[in-house]
Protein backbone atom coordinates (compact mmCIF):
# COMPACT_ATOMS: atom_id res chain seq x y z
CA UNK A 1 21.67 -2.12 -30.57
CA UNK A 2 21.99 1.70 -29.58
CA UNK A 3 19.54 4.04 -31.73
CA UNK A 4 21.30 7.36 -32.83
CA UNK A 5 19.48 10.13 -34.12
CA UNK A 6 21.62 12.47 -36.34
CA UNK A 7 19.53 15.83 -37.22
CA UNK A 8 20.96 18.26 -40.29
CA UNK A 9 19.96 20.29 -42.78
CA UNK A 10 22.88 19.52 -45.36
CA UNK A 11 22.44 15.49 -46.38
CA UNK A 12 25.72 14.97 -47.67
CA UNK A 13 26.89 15.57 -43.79
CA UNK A 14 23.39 12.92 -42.62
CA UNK A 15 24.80 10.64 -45.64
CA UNK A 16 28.17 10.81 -43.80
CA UNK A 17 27.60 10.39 -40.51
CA UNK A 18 24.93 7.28 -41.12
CA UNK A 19 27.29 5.42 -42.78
CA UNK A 20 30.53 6.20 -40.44
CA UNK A 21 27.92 4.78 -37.93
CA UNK A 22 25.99 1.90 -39.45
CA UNK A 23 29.71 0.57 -39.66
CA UNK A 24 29.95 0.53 -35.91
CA UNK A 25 26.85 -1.39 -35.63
CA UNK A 26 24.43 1.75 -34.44
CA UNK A 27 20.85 1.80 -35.75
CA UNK A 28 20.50 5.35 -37.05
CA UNK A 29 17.66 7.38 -37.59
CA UNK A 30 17.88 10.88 -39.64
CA UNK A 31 15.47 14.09 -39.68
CA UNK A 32 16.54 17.23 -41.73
CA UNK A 33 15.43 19.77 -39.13
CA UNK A 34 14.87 20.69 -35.48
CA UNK A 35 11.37 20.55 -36.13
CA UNK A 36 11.41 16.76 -37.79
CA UNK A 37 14.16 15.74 -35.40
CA UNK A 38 11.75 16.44 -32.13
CA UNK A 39 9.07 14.09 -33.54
CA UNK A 40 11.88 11.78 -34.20
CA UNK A 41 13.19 11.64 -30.76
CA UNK A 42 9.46 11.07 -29.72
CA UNK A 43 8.92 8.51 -32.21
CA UNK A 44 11.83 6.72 -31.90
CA UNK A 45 13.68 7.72 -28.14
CA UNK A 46 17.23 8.09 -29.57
CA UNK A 47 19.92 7.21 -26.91
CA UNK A 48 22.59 9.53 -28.16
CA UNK A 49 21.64 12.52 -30.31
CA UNK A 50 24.02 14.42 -32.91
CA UNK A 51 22.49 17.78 -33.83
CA UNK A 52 24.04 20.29 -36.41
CA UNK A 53 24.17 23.58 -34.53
CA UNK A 54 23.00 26.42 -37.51
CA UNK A 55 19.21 25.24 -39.28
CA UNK A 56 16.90 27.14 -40.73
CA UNK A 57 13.38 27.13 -38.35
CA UNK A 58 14.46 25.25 -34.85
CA UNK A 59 18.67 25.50 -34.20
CA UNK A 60 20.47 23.13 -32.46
CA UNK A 61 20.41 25.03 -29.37
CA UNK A 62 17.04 25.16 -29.11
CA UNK A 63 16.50 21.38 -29.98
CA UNK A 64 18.69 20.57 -27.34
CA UNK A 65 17.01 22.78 -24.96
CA UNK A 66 13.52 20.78 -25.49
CA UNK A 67 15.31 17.79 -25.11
CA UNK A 68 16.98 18.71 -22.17
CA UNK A 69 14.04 20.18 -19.84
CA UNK A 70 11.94 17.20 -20.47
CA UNK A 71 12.57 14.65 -17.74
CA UNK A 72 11.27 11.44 -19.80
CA UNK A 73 13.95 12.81 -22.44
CA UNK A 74 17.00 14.28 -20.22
CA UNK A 75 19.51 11.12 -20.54
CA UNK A 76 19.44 11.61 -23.96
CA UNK A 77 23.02 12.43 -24.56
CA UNK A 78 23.32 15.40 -26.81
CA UNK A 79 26.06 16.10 -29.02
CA UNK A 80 26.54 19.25 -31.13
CA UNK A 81 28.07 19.31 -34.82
CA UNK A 82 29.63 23.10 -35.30
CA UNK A 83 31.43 24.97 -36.99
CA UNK A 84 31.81 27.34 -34.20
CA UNK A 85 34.81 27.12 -32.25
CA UNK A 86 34.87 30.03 -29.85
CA UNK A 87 34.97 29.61 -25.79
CA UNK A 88 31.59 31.75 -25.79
CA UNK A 89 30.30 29.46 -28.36
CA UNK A 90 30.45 26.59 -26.34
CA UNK A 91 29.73 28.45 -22.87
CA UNK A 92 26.62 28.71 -24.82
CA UNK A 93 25.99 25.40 -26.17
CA UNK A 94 27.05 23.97 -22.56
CA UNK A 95 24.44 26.18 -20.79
CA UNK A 96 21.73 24.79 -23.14
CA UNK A 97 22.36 21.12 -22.13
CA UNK A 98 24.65 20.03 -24.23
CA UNK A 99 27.06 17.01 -23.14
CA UNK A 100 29.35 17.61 -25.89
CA UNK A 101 30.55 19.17 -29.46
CA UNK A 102 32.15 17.63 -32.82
CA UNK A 103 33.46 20.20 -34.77
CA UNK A 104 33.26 20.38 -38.90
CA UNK A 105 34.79 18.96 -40.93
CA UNK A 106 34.36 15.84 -38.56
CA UNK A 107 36.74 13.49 -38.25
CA UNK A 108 35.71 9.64 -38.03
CA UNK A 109 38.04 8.51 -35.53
CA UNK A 110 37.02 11.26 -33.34
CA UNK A 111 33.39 11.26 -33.97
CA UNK A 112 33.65 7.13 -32.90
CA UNK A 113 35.33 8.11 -29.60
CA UNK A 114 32.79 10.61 -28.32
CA UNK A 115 29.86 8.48 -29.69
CA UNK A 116 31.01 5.36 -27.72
CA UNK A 117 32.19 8.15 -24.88
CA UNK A 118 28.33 9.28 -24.85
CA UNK A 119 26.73 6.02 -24.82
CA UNK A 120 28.53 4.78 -22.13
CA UNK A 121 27.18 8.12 -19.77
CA UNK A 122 23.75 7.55 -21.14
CA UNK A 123 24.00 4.36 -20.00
CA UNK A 124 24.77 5.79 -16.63
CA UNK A 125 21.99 8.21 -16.32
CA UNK A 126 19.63 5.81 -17.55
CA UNK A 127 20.64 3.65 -15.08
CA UNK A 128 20.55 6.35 -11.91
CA UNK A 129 17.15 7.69 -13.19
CA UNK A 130 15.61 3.86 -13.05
CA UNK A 131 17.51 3.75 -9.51
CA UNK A 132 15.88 7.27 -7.98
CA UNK A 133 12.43 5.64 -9.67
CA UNK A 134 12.59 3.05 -7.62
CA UNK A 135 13.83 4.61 -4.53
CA UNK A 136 11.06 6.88 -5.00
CA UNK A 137 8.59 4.33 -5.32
CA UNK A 138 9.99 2.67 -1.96
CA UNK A 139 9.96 6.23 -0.02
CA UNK A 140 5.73 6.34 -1.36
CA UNK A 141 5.71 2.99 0.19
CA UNK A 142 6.92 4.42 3.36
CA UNK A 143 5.23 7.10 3.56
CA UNK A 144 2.03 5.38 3.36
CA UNK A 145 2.98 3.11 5.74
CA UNK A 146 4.06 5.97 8.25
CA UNK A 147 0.37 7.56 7.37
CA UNK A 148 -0.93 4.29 8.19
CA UNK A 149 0.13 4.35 11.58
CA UNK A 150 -1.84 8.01 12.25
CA UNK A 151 -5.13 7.37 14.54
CA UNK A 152 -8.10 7.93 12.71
CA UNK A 153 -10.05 11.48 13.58
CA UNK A 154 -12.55 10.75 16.32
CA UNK A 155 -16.17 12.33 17.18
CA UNK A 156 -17.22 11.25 20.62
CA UNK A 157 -16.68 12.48 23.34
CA UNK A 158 -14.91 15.31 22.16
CA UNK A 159 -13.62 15.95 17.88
CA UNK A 160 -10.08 15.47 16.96
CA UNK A 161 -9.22 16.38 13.29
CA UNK A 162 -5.56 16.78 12.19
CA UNK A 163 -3.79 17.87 9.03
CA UNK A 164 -0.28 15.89 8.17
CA UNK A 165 1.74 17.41 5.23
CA UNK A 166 5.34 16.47 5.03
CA UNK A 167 7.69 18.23 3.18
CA UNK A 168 9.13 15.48 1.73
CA UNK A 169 7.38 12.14 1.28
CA UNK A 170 8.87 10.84 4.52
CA UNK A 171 8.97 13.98 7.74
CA UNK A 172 9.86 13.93 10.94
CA UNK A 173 6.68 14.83 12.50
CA UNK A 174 4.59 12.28 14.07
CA UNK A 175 1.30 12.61 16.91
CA UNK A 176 -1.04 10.11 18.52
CA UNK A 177 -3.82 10.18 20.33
CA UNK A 178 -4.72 7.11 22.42
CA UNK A 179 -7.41 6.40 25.65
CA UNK A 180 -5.46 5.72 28.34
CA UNK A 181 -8.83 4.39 30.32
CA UNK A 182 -12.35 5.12 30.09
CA UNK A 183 -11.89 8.70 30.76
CA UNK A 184 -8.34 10.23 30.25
CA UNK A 185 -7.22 10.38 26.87
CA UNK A 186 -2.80 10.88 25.96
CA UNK A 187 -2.31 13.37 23.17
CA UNK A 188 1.47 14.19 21.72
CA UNK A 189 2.26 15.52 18.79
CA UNK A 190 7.05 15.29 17.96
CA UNK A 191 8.35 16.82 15.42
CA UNK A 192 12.52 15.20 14.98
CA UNK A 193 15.38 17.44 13.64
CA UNK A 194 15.81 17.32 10.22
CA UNK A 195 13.90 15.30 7.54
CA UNK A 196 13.60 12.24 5.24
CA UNK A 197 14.32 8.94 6.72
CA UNK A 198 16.85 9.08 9.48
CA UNK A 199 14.03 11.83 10.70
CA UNK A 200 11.27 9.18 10.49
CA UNK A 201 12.64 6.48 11.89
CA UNK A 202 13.10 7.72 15.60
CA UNK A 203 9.79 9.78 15.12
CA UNK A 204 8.15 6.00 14.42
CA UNK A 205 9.81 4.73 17.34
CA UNK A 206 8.29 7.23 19.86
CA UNK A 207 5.19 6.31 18.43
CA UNK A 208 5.32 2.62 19.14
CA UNK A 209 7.03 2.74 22.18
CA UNK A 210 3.96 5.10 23.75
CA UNK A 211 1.18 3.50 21.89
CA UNK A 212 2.16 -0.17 23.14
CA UNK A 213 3.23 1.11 26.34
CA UNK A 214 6.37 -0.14 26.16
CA UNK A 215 8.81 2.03 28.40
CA UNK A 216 9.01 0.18 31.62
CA UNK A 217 7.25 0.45 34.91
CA UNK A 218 5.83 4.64 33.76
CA UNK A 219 3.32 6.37 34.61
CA UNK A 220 1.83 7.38 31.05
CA UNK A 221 -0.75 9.73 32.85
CA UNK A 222 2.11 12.01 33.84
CA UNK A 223 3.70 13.76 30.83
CA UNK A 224 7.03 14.90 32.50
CA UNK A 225 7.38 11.07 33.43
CA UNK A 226 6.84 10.46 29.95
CA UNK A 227 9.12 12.94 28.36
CA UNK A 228 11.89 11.93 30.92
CA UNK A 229 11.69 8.42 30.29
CA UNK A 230 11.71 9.38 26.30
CA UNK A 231 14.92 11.87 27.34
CA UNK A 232 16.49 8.66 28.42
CA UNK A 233 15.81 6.29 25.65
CA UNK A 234 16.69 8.30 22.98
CA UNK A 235 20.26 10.12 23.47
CA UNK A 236 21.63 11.71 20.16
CA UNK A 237 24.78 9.51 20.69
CA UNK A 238 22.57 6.44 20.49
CA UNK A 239 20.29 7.84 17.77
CA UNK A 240 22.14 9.12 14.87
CA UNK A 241 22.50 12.94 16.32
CA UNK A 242 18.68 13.10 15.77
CA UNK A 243 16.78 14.80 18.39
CA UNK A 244 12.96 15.64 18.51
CA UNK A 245 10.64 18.15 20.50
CA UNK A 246 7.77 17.05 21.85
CA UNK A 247 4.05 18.36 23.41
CA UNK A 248 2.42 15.41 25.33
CA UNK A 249 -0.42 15.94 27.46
CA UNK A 250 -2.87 13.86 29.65
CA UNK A 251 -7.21 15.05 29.27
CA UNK A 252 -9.50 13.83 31.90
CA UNK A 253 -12.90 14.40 30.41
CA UNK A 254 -14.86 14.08 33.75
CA UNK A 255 -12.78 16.24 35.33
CA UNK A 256 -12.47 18.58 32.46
CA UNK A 257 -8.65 19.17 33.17
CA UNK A 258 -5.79 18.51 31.19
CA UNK A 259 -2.52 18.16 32.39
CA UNK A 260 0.80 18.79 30.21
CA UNK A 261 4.64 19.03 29.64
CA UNK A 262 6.48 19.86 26.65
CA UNK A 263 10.13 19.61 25.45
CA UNK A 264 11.48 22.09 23.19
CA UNK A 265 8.20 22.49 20.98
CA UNK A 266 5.84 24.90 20.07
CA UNK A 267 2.61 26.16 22.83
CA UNK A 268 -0.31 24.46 21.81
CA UNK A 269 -2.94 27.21 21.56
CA UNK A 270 -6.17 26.66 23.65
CA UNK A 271 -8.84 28.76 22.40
CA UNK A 272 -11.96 29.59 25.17
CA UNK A 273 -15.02 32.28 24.63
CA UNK A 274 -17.91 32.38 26.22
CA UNK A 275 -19.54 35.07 24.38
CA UNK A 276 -18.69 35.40 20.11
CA UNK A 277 -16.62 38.51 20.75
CA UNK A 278 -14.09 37.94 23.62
CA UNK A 279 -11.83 35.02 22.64
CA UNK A 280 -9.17 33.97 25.52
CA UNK A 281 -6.08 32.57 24.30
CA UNK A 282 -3.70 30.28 26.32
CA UNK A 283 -0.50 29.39 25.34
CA UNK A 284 0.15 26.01 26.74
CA UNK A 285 3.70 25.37 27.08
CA UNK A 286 6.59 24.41 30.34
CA UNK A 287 10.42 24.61 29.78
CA UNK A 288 12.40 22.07 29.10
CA UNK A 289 15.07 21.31 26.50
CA UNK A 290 14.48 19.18 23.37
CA UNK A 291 14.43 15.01 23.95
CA UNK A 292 17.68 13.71 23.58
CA UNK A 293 20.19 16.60 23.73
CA UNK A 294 20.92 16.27 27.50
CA UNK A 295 20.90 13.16 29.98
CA UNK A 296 19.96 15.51 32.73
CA UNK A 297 17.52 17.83 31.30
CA UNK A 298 14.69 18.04 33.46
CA UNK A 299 10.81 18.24 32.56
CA UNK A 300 7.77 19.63 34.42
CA UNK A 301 3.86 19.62 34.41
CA UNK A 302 1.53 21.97 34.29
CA UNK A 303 -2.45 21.84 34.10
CA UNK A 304 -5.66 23.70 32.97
CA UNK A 305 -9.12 23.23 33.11
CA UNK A 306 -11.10 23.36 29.95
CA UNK A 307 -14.41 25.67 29.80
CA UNK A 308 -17.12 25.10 27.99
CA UNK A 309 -16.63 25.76 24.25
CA UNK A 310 -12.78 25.90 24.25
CA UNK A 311 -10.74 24.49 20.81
CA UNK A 312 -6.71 22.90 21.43
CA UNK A 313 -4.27 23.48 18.82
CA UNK A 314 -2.04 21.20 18.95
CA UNK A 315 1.23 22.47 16.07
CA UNK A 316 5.25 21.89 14.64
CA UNK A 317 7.07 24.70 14.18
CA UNK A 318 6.37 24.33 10.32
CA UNK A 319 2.89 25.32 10.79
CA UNK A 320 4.50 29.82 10.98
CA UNK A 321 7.94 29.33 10.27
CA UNK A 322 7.23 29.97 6.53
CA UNK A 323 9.17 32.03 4.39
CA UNK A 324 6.74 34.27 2.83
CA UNK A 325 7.18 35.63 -0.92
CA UNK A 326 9.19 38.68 0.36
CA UNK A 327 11.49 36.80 1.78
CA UNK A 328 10.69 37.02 5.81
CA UNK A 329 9.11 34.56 8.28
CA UNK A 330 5.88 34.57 9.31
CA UNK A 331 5.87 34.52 13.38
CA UNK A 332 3.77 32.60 15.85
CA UNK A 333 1.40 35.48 16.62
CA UNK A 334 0.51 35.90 13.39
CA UNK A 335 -0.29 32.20 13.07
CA UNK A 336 -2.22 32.44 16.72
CA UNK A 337 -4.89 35.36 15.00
CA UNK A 338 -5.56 33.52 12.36
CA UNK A 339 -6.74 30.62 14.41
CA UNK A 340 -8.53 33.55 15.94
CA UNK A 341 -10.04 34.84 13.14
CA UNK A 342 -11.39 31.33 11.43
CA UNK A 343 -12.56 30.42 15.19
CA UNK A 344 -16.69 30.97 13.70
CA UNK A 345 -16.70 30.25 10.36
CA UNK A 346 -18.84 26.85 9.05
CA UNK A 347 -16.42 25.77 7.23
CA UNK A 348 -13.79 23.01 8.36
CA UNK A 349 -11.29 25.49 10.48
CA UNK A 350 -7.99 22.74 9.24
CA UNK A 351 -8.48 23.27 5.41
CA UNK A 352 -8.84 27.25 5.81
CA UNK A 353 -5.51 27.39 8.11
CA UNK A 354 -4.01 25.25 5.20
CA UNK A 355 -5.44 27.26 1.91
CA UNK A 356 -4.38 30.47 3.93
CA UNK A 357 -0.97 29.21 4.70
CA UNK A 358 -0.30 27.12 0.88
CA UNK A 359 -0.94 31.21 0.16
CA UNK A 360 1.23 32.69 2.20
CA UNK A 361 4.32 30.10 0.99
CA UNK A 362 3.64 30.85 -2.17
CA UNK A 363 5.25 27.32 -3.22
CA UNK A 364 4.30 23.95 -4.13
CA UNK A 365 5.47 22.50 -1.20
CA UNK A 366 6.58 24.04 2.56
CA UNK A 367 10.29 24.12 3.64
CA UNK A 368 9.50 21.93 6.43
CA UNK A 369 7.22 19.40 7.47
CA UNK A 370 3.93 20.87 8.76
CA UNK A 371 1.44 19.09 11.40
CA UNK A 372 -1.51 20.54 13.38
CA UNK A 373 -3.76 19.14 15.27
CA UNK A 374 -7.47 20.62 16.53
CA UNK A 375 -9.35 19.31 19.56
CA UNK A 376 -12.67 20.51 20.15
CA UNK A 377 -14.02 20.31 23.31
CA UNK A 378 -17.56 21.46 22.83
């Protein structure tokens, strides 16, 4: 049995509209004001509302309003009872949340049409809000699966930390870090077009394939190999339009010397001083167009050899392409002092970059997903 709360100040109208009602078959509840009729709909969690427009203390407007920006209460369908029959008048009532209008006197066999009219959309929005609950619920499944598949920060022989926030629950960004022997250790870090699912998927892919070894007869310790061989498993025709950029490189820790490509994405940012005032920064970065937008696209290595302290930063774009509260976007230099400036302080470098940029946004959450990754090679 549907539960409809009717809220009015005059009783001969609540006497009215209960009984046009209880005929139907509706259980209805009554309050004589806006203030009453809130701690009705709490009490009781109406499915269809009818709300007399002009009370003394809280109007119908402004019931509807609280109604309306509460989530838990938002299906409610809301129906106001006016004498007010201007276009402005209900321009007004329709910007407050209102679904629909009855107008006075009321007339039964309209007032039975829109009430059965009404419960059949609450019906609906009940129904899609308990659907995007549970699609919600899968997509936190995913994305703890997806974080479940991250390697774990490591100490020995050198420190990897990382930072992972998505901007959704499921990104496109993905990295790895994995030994290929006793000595060389892979490092990548992707970030795929786009976002949500059909952005995760391939970036999951990548991971697998590299971290099982999967791709054929390849020569993991040379990152153009690897980003060719990647170029040719995953063409946009084959893979939904999505592409992804890429920075994989290849350290040898007796030899000190790390060896790289990249595809599209970001420089990683190699930080070196020998003395606490001259920092020297590196951009580490080669050309070569994004993985999967061209069957020919070529890739190429390049290497340098890591002094003694030096830090890597390893980045997506979503790390400085933030929008700032003034409306323009932060820029890669801007991003590289910072790393700068936090290079000597005792706290953990990752959760300053992230407080600073969380700042800068100015918003809950960033515009697109955001990875970084710091190897120290001390």
């Amino acid at each position: 049995m549907f539960k409809i709360l009717v809220i009015d100040d005059d009783n001969s109208i609540v006497i009215l509209l209960k009984r046009i009602l209880e005929k139907q078959g509706y259980e209805v509840v009554t309050a004589c004001n806006g203030e009453e009729g809130l701690n009705q709909v709490l009490a009781c969690h109406p499915a269809l509302i009818i709300c007399d427009w002009i009370m003394p203390g809280l109007n119908g407007l402004e019931v509807c309003d609280r109604i309306k920006t509460d989530p838990k209460l938002s299906t409610i369908f809301f129906i106001l009872l006016t004498s007010l029959d201007s276009v402005a008048d209900r321009v007004k009532g329709l910007d407050a949340g209102a679904d629909d209008f009855i107008s006075k006197p009321i007339e039964q066999h309209e007032l039975q049409a829109r009430v059965r009219a009404g419960l059949r959309l609450h019906i609906l929005s009940r129904d899609l809000q308990t659907q995007k609950l549970l699609l919600e619920a899968e997509l936190a499944e995913a994305a703890d699966y997806v974080r479940s598949l991250l390697p774990l920060p490591i100490t020995e022989p050198l420190s990897i930390n990382y930072r992972f926030i998505p901007s959704r629950q499921l990104g496109g960004d993905c990295f790895d870090y994995y030994w290929l022997d006793a000595d060389c250790l892979a490092i990548y870090l992707l970030d795929t077009a786009g976002h949500g699912l059909k952005a995760t998927l391939p970036s999951i892919s990548v991971l697998n394939l590299l971290r099982s070894r999967a791709l054929g007869n390849l020569n993991y310790y040379q990152p153009s190999h690897v980003l060719k061989a990647l170029n040719d498993t995953f063409q946009i025709s084959y893979q939904n339009d999505k592409y992804f950029t890429i920075w994989y490189g290849v350290y040898n820790t007796v030899k000190r010397q790390l060896i790289y490509a990249s595809a599209g994405h970001p420089p990683a940012i190699l930080l070196s001083c020998e003395h606490l005032k001259n920092v020297e920064v590196k951009l580490l970065r080669t050309p070569g167009m994004p993985v999967g937008m061209f069957p020919e696209a070529k890739y190429k290595d390049d290497v340098c050899e890591i002094q003694t302290p030096s830090t890597l930063y390893i980045f997506s774009d979503g790390a400085y392409e933030i929008t700032k509260s003034d409306g323009t976007i932060w820029s890669l230099d801007a991003f590289i002092q910072l790393l700068i400036s936090l290079r000597h302080n005792i706290e953990p470098h990752l959760d300053q970059v992230l407080n600073y940029l969380m700042a800068l946004h100015s918003q809950e959450t960033f515009n697109d997903d955001l990875s970084i990754m710091e190897i120290k090679f001390d």
